[in-house]
Every structure is written in structure tokens, then in C-alpha cells.
N, C-alpha and C. Protein backbone atom coordinates (compact mmCIF):
# COMPACT_ATOMS: atom_id res chain seq x y z
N UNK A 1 0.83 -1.19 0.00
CA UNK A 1 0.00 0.00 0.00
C UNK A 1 0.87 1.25 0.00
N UNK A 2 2.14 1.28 0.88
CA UNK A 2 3.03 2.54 0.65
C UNK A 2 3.09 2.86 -0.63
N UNK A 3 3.70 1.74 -1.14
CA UNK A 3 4.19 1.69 -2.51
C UNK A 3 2.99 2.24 -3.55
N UNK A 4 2.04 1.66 -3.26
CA UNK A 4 1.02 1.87 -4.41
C UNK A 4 0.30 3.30 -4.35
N UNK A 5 0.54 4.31 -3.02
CA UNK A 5 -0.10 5.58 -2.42
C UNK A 5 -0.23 6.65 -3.48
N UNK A 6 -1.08 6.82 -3.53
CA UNK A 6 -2.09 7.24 -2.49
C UNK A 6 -3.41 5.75 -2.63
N UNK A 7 -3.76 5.74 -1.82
CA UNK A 7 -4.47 4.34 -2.13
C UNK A 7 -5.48 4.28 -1.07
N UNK A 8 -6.16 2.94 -1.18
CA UNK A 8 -7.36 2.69 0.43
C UNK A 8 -7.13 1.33 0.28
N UNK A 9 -6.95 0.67 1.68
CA UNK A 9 -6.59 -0.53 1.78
C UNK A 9 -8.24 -0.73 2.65
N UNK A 10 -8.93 -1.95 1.90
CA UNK A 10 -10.52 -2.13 2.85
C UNK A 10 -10.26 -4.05 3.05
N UNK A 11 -10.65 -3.77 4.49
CA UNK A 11 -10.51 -4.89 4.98
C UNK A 11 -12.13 -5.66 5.26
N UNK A 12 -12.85 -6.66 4.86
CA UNK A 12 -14.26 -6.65 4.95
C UNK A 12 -13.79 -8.00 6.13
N UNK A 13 -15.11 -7.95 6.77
CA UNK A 13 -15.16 -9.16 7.99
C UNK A 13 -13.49 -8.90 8.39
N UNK A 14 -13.05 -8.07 8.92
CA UNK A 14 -11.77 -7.50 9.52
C UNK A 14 -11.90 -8.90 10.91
N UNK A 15 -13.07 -8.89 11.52
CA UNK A 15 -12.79 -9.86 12.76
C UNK A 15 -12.22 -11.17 12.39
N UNK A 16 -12.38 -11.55 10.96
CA UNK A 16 -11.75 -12.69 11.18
C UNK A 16 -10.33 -13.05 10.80
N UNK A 17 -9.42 -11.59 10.91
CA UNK A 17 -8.43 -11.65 10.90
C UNK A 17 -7.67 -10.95 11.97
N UNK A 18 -8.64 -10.74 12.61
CA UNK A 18 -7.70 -9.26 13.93
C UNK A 18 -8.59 -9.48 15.04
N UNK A 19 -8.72 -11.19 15.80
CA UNK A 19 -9.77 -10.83 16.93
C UNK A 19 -8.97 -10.87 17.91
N UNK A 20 -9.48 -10.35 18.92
CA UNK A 20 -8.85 -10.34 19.92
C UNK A 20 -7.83 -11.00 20.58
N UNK A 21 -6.06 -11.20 20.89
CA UNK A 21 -5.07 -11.57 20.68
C UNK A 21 -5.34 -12.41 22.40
N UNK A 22 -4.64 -13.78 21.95
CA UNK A 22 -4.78 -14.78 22.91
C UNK A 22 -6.13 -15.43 23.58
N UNK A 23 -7.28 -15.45 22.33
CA UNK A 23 -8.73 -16.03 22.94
C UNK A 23 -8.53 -17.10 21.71
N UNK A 24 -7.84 -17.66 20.92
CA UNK A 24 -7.72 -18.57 19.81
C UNK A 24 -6.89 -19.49 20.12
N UNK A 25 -7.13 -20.89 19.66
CA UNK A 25 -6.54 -21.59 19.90
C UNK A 25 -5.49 -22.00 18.94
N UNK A 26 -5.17 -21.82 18.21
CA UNK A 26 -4.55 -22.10 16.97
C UNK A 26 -2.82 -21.75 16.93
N UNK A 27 -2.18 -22.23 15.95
CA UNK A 27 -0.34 -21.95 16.89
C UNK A 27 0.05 -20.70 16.98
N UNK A 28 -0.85 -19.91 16.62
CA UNK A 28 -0.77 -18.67 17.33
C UNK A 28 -0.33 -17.24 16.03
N UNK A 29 -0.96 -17.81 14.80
CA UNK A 29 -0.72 -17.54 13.57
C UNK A 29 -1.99 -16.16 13.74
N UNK A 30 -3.25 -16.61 14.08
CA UNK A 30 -4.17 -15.21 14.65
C UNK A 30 -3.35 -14.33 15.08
N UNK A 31 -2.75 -14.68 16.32
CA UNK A 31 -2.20 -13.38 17.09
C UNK A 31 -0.74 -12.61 16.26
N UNK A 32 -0.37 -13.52 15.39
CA UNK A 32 0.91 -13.29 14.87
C UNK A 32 0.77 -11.68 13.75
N UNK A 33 -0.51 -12.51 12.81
CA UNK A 33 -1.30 -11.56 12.34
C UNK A 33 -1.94 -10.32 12.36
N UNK A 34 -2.61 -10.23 13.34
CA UNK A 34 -3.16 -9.02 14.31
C UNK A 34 -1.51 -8.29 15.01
N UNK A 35 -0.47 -8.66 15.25
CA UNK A 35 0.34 -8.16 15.59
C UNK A 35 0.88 -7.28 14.33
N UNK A 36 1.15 -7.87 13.53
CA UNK A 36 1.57 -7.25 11.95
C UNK A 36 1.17 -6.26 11.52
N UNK A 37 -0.36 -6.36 11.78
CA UNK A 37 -1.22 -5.18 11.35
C UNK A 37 -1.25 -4.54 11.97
N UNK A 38 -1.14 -4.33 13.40
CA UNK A 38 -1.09 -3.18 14.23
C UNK A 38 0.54 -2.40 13.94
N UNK A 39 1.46 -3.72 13.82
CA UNK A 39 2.71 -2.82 13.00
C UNK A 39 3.17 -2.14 12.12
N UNK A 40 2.08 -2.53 10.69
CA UNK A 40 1.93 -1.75 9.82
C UNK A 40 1.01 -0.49 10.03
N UNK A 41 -0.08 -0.57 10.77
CA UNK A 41 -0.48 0.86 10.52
C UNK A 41 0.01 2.05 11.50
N UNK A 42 0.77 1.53 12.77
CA UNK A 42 1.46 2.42 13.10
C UNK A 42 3.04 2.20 13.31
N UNK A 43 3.80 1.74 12.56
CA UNK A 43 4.89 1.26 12.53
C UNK A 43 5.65 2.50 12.58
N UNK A 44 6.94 2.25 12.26
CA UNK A 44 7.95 3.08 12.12
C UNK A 44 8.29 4.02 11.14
N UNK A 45 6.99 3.32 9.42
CA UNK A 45 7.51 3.86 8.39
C UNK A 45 5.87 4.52 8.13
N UNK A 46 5.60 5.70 8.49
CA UNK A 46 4.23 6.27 8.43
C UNK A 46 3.38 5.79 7.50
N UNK A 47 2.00 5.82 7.04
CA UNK A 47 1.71 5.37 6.43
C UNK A 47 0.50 6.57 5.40
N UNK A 48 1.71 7.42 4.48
CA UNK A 48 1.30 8.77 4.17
C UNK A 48 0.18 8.15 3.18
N UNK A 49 -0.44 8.79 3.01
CA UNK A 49 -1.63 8.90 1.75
C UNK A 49 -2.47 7.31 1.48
N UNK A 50 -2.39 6.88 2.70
CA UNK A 50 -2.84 5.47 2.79
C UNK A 50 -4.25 5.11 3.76
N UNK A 51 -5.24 4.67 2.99
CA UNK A 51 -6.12 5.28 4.09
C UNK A 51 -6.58 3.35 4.31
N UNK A 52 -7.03 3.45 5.38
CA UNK A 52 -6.95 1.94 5.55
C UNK A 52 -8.71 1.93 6.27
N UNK A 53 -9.58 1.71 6.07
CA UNK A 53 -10.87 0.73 6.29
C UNK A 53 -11.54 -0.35 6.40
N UNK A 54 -12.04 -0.59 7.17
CA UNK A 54 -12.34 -1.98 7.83
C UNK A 54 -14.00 -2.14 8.28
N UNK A 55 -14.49 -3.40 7.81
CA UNK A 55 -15.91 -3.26 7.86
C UNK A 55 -16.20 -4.69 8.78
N UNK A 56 -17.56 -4.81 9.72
CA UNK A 56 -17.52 -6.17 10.33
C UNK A 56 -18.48 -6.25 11.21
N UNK A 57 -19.44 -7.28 11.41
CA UNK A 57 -20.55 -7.25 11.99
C UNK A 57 -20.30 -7.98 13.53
N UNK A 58 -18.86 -8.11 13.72
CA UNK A 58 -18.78 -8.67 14.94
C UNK A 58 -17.51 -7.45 15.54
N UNK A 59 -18.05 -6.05 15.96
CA UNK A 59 -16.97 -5.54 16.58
C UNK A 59 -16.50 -5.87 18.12
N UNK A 60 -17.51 -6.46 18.63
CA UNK A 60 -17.04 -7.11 19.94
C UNK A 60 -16.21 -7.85 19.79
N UNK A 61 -15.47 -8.24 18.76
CA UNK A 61 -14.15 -9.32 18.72
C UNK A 61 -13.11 -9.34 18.26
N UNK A 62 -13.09 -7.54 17.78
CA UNK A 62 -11.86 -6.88 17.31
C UNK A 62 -10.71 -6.71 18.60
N UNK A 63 -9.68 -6.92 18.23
CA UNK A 63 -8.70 -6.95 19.21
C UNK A 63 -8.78 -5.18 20.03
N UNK A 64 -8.87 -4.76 20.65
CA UNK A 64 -8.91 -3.58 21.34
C UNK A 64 -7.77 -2.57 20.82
N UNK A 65 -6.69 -2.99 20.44
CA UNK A 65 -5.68 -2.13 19.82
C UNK A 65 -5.95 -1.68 18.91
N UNK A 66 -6.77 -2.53 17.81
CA UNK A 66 -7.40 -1.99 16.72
C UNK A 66 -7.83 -0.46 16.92
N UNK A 67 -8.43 -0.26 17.64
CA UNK A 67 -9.66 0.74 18.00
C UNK A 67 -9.47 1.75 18.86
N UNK A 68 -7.71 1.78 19.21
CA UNK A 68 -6.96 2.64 20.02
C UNK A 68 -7.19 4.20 18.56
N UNK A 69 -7.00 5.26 19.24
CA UNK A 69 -6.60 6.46 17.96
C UNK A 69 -5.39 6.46 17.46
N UNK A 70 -5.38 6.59 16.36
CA UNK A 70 -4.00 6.26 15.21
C UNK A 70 -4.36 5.01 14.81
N UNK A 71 -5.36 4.60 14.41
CA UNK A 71 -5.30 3.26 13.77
C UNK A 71 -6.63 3.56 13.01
N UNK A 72 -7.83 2.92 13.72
CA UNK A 72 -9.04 3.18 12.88
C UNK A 72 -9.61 4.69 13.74
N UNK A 73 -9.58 5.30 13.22
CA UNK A 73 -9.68 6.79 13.99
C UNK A 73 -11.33 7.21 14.20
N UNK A 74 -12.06 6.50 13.12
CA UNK A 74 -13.25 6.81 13.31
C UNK A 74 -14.17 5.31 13.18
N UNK A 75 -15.22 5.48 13.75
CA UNK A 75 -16.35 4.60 14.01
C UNK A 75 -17.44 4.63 12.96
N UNK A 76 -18.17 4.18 12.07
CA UNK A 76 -19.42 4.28 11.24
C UNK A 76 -19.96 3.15 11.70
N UNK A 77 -20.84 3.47 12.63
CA UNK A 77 -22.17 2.17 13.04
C UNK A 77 -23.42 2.44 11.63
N UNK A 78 -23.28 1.35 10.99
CA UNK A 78 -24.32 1.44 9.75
C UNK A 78 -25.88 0.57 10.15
N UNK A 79 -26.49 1.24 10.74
CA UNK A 79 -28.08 0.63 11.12
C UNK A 79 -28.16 -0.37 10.19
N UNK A 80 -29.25 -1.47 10.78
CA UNK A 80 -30.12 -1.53 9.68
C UNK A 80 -30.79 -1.13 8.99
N UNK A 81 -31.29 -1.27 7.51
CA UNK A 81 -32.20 -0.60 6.79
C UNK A 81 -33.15 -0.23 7.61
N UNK A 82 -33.63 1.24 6.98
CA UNK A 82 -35.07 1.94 7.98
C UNK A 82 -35.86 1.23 6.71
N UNK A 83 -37.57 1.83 6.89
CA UNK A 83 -38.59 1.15 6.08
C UNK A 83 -37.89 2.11 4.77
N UNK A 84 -38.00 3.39 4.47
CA UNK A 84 -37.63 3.80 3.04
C UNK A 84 -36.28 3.40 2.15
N UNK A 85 -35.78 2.93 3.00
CA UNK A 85 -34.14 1.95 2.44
C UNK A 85 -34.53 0.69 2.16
N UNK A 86 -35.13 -0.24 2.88
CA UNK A 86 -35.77 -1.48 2.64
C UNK A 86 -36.73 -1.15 1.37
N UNK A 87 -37.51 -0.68 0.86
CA UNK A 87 -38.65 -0.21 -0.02
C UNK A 87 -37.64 0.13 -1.48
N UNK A 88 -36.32 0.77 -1.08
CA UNK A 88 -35.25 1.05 -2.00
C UNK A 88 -34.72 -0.37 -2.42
N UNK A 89 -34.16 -1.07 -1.47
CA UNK A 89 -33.78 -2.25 -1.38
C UNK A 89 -34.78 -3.71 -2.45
N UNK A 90 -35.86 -3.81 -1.96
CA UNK A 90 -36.83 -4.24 -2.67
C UNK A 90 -36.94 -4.20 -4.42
N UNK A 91 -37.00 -2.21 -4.59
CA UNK A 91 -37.01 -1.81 -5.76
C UNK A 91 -35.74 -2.53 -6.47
N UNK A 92 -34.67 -2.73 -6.14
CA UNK A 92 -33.51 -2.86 -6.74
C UNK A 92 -33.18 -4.06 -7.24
N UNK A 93 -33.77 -5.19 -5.95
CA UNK A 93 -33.59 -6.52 -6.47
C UNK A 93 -35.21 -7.43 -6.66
N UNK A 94 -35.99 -6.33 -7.45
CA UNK A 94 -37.14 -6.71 -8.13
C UNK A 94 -37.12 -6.31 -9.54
N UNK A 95 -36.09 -4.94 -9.80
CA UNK A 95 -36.23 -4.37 -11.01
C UNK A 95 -35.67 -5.45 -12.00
N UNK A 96 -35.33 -6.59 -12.28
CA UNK A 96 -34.98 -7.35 -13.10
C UNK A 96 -35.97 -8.34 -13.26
N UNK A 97 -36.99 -8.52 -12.47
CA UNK A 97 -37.33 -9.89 -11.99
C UNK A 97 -39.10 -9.23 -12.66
N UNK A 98 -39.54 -10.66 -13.57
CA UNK A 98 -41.06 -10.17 -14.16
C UNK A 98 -41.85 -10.08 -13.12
N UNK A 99 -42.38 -9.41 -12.68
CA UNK A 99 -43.22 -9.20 -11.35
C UNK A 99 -44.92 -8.60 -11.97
N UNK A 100 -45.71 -9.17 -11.41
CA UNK A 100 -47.08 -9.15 -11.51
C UNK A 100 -47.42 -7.26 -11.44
N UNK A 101 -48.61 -6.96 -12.12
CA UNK A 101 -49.08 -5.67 -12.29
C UNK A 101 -49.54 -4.94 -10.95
N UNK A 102 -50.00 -6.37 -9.78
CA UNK A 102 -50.47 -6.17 -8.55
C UNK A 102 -49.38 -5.43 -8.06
N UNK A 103 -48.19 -6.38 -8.18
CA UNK A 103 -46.74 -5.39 -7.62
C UNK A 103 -46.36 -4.16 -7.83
N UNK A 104 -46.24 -3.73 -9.22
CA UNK A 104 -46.55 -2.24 -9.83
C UNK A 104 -46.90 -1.65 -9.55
N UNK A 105 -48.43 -1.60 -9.36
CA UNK A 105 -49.59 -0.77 -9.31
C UNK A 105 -49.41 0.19 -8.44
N UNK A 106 -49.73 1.43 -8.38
CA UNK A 106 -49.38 2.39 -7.76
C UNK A 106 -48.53 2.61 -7.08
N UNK A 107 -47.27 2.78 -8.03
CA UNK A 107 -45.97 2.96 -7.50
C UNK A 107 -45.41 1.78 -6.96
N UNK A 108 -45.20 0.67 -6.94
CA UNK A 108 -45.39 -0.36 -6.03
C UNK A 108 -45.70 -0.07 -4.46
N UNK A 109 -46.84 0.24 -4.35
CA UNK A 109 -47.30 0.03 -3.37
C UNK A 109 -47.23 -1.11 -2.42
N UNK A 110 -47.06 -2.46 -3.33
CA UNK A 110 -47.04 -3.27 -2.57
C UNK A 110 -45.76 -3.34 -1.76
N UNK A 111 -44.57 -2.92 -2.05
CA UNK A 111 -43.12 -3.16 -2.10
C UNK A 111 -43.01 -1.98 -0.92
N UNK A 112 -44.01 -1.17 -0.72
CA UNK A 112 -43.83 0.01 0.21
C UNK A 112 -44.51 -0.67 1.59
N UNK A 113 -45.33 -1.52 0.87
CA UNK A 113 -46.04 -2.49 1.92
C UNK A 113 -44.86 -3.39 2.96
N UNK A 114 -44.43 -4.14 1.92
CA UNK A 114 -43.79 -4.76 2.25
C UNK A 114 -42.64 -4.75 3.43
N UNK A 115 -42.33 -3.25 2.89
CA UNK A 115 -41.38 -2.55 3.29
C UNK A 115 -41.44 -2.69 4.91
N UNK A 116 -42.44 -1.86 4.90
CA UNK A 116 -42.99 -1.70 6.22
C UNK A 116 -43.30 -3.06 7.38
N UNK A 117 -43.25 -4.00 6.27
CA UNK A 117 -43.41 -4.95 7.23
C UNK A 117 -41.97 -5.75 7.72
N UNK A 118 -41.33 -5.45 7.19
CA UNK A 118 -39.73 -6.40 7.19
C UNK A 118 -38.87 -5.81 7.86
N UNK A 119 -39.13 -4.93 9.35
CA UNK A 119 -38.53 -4.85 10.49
C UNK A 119 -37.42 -5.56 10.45
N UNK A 120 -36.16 -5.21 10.74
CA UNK A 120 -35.03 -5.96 11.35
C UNK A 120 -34.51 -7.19 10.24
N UNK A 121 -35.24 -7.27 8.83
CA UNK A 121 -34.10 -7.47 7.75
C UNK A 121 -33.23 -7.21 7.58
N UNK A 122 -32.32 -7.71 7.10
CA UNK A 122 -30.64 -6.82 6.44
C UNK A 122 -31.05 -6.79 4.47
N UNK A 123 -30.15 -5.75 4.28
CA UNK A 123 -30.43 -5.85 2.85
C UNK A 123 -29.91 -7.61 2.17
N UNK A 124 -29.48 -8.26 3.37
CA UNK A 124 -28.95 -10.33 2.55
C UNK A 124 -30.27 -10.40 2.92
N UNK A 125 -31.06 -10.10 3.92
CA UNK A 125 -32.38 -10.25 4.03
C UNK A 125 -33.26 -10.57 3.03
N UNK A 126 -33.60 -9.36 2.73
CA UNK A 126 -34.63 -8.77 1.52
C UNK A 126 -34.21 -9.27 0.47
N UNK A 127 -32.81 -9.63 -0.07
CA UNK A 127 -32.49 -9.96 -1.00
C UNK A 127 -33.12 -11.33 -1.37
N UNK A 128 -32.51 -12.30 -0.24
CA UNK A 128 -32.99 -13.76 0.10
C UNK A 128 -34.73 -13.56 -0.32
N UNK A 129 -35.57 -12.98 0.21
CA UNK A 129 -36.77 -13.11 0.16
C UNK A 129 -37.46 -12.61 -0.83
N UNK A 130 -36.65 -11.85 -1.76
CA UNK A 130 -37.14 -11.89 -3.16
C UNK A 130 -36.45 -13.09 -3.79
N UNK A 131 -35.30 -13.46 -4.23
CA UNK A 131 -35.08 -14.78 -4.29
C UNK A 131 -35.96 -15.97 -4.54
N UNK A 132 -36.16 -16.00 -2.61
CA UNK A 132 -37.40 -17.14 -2.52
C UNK A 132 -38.67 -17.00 -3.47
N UNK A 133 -39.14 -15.77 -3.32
CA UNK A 133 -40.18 -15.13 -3.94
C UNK A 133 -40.18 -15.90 -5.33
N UNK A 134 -39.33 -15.43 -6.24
CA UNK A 134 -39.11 -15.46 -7.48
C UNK A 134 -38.64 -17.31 -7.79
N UNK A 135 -38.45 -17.88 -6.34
CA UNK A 135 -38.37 -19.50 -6.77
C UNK A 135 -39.84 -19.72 -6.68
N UNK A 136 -40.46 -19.72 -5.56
CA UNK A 136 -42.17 -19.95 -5.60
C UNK A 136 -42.58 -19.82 -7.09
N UNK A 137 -42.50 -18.90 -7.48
CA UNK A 137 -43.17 -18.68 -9.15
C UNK A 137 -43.09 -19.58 -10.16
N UNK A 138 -41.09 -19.79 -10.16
CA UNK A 138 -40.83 -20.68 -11.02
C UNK A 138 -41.49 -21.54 -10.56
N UNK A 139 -41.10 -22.41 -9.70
CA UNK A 139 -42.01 -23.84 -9.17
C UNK A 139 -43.46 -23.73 -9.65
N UNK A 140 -43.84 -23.12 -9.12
CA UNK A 140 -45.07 -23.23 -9.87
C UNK A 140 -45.15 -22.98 -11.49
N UNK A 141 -44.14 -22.16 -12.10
CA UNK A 141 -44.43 -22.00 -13.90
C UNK A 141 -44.18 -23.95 -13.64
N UNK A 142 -43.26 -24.00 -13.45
CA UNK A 142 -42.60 -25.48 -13.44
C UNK A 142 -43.71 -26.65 -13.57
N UNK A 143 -44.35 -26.46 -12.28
CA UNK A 143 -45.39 -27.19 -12.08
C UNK A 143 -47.13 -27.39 -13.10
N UNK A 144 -47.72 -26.05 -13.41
CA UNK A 144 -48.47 -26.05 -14.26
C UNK A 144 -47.82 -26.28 -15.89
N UNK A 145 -46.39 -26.55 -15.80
CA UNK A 145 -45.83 -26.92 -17.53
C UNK A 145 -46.41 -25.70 -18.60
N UNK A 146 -45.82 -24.56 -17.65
CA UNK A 146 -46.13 -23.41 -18.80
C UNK A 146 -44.83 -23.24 -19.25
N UNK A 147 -45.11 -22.13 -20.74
CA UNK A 147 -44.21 -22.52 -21.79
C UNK A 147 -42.89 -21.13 -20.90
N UNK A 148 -43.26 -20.33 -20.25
CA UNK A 148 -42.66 -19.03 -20.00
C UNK A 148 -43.12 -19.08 -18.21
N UNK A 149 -42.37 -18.80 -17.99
CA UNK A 149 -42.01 -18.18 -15.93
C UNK A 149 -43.69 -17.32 -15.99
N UNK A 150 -43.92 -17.60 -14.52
CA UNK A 150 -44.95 -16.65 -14.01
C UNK A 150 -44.41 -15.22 -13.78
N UNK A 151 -45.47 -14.82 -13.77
CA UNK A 151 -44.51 -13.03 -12.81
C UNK A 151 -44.90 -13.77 -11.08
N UNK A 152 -44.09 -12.77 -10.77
CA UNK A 152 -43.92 -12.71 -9.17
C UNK A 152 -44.80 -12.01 -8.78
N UNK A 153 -45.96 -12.48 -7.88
CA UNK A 153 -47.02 -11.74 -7.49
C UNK A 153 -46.97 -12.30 -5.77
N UNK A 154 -47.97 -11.29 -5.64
CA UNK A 154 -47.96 -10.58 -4.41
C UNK A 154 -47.66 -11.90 -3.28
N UNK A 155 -48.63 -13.28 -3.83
CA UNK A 155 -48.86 -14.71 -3.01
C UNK A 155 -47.48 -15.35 -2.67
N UNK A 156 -46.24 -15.27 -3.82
CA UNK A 156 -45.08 -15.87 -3.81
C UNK A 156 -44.46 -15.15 -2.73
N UNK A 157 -44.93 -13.61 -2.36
CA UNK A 157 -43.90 -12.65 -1.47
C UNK A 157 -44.57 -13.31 -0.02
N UNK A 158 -45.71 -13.05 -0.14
CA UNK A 158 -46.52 -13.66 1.45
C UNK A 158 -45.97 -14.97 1.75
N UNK A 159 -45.87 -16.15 0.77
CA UNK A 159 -45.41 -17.43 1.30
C UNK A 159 -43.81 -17.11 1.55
N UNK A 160 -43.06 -16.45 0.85
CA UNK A 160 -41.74 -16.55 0.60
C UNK A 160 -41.35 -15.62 2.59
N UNK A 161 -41.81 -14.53 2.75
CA UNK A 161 -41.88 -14.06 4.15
C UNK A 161 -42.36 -15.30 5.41
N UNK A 162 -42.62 -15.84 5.26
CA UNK A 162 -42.88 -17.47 5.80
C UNK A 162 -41.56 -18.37 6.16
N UNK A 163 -40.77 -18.04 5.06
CA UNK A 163 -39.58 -18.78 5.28
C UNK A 163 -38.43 -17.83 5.07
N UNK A 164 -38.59 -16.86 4.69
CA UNK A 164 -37.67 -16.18 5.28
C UNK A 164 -37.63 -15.29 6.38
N UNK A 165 -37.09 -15.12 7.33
CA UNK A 165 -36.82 -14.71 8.56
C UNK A 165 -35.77 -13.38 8.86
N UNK A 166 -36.40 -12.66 9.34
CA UNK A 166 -35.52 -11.03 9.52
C UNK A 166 -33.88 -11.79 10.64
N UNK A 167 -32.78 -11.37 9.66
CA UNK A 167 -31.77 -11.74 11.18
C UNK A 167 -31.67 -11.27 12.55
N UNK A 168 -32.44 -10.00 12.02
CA UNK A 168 -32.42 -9.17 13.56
C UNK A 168 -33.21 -8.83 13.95
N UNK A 169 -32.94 -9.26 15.87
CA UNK A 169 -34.20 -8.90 16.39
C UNK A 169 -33.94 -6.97 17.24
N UNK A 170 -34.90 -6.87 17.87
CA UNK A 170 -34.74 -5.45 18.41
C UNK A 170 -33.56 -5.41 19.63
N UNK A 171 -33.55 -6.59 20.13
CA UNK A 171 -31.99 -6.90 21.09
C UNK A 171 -30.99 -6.63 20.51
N UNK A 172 -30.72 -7.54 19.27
CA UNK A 172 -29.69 -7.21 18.25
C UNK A 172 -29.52 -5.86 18.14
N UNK A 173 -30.08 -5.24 17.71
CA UNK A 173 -29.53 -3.71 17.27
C UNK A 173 -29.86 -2.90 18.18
N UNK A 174 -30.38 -3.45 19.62
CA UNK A 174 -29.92 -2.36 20.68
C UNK A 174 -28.22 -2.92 21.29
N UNK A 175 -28.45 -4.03 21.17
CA UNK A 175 -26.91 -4.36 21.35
C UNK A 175 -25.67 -3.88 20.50
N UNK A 176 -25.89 -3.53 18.70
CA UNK A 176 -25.08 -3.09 18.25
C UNK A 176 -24.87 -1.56 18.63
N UNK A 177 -26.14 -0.93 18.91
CA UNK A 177 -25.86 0.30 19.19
C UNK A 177 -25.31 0.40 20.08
N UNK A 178 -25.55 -0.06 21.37
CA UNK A 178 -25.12 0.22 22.69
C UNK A 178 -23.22 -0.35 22.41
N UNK A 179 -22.82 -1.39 21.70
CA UNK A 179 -21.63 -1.43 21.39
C UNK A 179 -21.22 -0.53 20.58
N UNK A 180 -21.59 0.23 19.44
CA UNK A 180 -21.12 1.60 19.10
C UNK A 180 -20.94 2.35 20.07
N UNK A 181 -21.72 2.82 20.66
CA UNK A 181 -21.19 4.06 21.70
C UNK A 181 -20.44 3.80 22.59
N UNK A 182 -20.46 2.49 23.39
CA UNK A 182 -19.05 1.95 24.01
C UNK A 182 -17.50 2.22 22.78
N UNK A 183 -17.36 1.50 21.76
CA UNK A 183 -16.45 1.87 20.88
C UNK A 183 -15.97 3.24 20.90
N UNK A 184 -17.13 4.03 20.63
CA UNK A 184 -16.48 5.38 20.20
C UNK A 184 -16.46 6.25 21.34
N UNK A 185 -16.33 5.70 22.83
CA UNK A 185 -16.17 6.73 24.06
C UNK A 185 -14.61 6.08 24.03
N UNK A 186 -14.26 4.69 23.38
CA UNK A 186 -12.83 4.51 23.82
C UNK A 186 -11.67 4.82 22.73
N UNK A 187 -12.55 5.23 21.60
CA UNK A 187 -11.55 5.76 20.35
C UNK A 187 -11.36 7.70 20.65
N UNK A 188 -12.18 7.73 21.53
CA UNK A 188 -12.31 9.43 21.39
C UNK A 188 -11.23 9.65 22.41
């Protein structure tokens, strides 16, 4: 990354390379790791025009050095989708998919519906449950031996919400929050 600067080095699921040093059992290649990286970003040889980011749904298991200042300097707790992000969300991974006129119809109304109902989804959520959605249909084009796919109507979304399941409950994301603001009273 020196070399390549000005640059952004993004680290995704960062916990499963930097958790907390000596809770692993392993020959000790975790901790060896997490040591490295704390050497590179504040080492000896600065790290000018290098911006380094890290994303991860388990910050309770980031090693604490991580999260010292001079390293990751700032905090972004990213909520879950609110209802008008979910309704966005929906729109995005329906706009490909033949979907019934019911769905359409006034603005998709239904999808605003929907919206509203899918509390504590993640956008893998919503994604999954259009998915499902859009298998119900086939199965059934499948099943009646039509020559062309059904559209996706409103019945495939109601059964498909049946089996798919929001990951988060309201604990969950009082727990992530309440771990954000712990985080960022010890980065400040």
C-alpha cells in the first residue's frame, strides 16, 4: 500500500483476521497476524496517503488495539435498513425480476407495503426473500408446464416471508448500538 499511495486498503469481515489476541486456539498464527497489522499501521515507516478501512458485523471481537486512535480513527455504526431503504432495497432486487401488475400498481405500493413490514431485515435479508419469492413462481411456472415463468405476485412474497426470517431482532440492534457508543467513548 506505501508503494502503491495514495491508495485505500478495505478490509471486509476484519474480525476474522484481527480478533482479539490470545482467545484462539490455533499456533498462534491469529495473534501473529493481528500483531503485523497493528505494525503496519502504526509502525515506524508512516503510512502517508494510505487510508486503511475496515468493515464487520462482529466488533465485539476486534482486538482492542485496533480501536486505540491512530489506527481506525473513526467509528461508522451502519443501522439496519429503515422502512424507506428497505422499499429502496426491494425496488432494486425486483427491477430485473417479471413481477405481476399487482406489484406495480401504484408505485409499487405493494413493495412500500412490504417494506414496512420487514422490520429488522438486512439488505442479505430482503435480497434472500425476493429470491425465494421469485423460486415460488418458477415452481409453480414449473409445475403447471407453462411454456414461459410466471410473474412474481404478491402470493409468492406472502409465502416466501414465511420462510424467510428477519436476522435481527430489536436486542440485536440495541446491542449493536449500545456497542457503538461503548467503541467510540474509547476511540475518542
Amino acid at each position: 500500500a506505501r508503494m502503491a499511495a495514495p491508495c485505500v486498503v478495505f478490509f471486509d469481515e476484519v474480525d476474522s483476521i484481527a480478533p482479539s489476541r490470545g482467545t484462539r486456539f490455533d499456533s498462534g498464527a491469529t495473534d501473529r497476524i493481528v500483531n503485523q497489522l497493528l505494525a503496519e499501521m502504526d509502525g515506524i515507516a508512516p503510512l502517508k496517503n494510505v487510508v486503511v478501512i475496515a468493515a464487520t458485523n462482529r466488533p465485539d471481537i476486534i482486538d482492542p488495539a485496533l480501536l486505540r486512535p491512530g489506527r481506525f480513527d473513526r467509528l461508522v455504526y451502519v443501522p439496519p435498513p429503515d422502512e424507506s431503504a428497505r422499499f429502496e432495497i426491494l425496488k432494486v432486487h425486483t427491477r430485473k425480476l417479471k413481477v405481476s401488475d399487482e406489484i406495480k400498481a401504484n408505485d409499487f405500493s405493494y413493495l412500500k407495503e412490504l417494506a414496512a413490514r420487514t422490520e429488522g431485515y438486512t439488505g442479505a435479508d430482503l435480497a434472500s426473500l425476493v429470491r425465494e419469492a421469485a423460486m415460488l413462481a418458477l415452481r409453480e411456472s414449473v409445475e403447471q408446464k407453462l411454456e414461459h415463468a410466471k410473474p412474481v405476485e404478491k402470493k409468492h412474497f406472502e409465502d416466501a416471508l414465511k420462510t424467510v426470517k428477519p436476522s435481527l431482532t430489536k436486542a440485536d440492534i440495541d446491542r449493536y448500538e449500545k456497542l457503538s457508543e461503548e467503541i467510540k467513548r474509547t476511540i475518542r
